[in-house]
Protein backbone atom coordinates (compact mmCIF):
# COMPACT_ATOMS: atom_id res chain seq x y z
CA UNK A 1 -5.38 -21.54 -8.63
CA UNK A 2 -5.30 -18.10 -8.88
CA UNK A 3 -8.27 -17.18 -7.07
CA UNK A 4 -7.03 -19.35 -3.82
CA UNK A 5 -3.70 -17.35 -4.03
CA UNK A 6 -5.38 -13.63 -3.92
CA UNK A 7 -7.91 -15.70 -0.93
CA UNK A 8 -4.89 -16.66 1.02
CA UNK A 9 -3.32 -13.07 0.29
CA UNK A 10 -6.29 -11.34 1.61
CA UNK A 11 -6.02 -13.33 4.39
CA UNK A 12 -2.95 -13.07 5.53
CA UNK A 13 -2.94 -9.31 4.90
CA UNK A 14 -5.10 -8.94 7.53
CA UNK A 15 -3.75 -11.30 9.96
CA UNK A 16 -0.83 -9.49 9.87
CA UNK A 17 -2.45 -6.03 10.40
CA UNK A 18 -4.16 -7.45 13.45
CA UNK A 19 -0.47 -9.53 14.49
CA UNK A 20 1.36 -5.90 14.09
CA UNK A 21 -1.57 -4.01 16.28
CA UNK A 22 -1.43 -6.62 18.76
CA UNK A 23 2.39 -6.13 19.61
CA UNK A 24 2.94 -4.41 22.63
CA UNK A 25 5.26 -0.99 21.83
CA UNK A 26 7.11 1.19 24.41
CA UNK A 27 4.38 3.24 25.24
CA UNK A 28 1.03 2.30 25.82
CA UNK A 29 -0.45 -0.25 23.17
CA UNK A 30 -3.65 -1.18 21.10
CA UNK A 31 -4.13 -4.56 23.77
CA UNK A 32 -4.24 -1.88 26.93
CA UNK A 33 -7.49 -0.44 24.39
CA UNK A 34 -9.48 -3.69 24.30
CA UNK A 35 -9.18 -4.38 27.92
CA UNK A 36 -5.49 -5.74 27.66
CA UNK A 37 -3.77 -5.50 31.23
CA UNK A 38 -0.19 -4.78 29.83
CA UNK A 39 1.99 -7.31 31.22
CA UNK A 40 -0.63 -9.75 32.75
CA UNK A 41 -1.93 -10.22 29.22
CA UNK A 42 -2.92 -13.46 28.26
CA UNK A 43 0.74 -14.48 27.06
CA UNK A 44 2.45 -13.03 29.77
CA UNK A 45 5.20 -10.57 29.97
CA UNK A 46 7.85 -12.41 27.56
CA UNK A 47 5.71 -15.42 26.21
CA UNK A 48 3.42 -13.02 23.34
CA UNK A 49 5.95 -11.26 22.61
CA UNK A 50 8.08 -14.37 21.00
CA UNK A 51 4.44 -15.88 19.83
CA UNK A 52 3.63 -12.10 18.40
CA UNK A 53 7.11 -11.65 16.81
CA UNK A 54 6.81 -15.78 15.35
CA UNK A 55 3.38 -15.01 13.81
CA UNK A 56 4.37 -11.28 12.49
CA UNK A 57 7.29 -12.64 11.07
CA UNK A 58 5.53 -16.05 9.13
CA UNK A 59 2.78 -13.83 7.73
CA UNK A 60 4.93 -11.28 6.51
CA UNK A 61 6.87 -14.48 4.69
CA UNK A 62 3.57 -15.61 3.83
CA UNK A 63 2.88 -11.91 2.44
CA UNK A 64 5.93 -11.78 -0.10
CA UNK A 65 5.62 -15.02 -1.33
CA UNK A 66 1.48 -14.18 -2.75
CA UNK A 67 2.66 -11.12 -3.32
CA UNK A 68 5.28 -12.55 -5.46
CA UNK A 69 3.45 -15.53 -6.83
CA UNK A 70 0.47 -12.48 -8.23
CA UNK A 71 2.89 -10.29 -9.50
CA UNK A 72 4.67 -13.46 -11.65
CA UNK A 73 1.18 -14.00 -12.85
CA UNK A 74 -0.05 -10.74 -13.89
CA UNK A 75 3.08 -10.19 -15.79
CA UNK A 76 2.92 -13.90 -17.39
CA UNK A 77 -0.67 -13.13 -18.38
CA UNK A 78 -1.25 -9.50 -19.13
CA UNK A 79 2.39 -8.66 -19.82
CA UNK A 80 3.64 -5.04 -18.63
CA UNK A 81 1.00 -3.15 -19.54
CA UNK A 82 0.28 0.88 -18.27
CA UNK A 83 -3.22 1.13 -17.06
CA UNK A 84 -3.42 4.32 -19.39
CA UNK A 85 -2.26 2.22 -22.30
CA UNK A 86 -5.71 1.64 -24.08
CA UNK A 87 -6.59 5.50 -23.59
CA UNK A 88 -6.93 8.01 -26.59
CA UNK A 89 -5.24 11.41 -25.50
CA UNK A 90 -7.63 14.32 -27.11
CA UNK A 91 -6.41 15.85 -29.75
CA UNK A 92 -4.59 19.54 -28.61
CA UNK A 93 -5.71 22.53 -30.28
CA UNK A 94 -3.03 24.69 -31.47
CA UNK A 95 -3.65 28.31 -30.95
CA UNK A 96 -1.35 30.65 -32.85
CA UNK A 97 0.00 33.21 -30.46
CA UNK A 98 -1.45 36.15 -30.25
CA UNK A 99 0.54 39.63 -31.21
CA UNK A 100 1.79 41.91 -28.59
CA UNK A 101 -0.62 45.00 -28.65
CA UNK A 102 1.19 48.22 -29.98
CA UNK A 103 0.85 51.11 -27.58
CA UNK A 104 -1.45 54.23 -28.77
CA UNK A 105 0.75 57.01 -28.26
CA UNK A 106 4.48 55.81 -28.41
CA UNK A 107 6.40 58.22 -26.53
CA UNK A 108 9.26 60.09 -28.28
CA UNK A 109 12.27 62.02 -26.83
């Protein structure tokens, strides 16, 4: 079950990377790049930007819910664990402090 969920997360992480690069910006866009006409795109002026904006905005639901649906999982099955948990620190070697050297000639007034 597990393995479908981080499939369908992978998934929709990059649907909606190519969803977000698709949407046309104020400036001059990633469609004008690949050939992409600007407003006689395929969609039209208005239409892809309501179909763009629909899609961005059910894969990013899509997004939270694996992402929350992994996170519930890892925590029910490894518990909240630090990924430096199993590591030994090395031991630290205490130095003493060395003393301050005393100056040859000590001036005297």
């Amino acid at each position: 079950m597990i393995i479908l969920v981080t499939i369908i997360h992978v998934i929709v992480c990059l649907f909606l990377i190519v969803v977000v690069l698709l949407q046309s910006g104020k400036a001059g866009d990633i469609s004008a790049a690949f050939g992409g006409q600007g407003s006689q795109a395929a969609f039209g002026p208005r239409g892809g930007a309501t179909a763009l904006s629909r899609a961005t905005t059910i894969s990013a639901v899509l997004f939270m819910l694996t992402s929350v649906t992994l996170s519930i999982n890892a925590i029910k099955h490894g518990g909240p664990n630090s990924v430096l948990q199993g590591l030994k620190s090395a031991p630290v070697k205490a130095q003493p402090a060395a003393p301050a050297p005393t100056p040859a000639n000590p001036t005297q007034k």
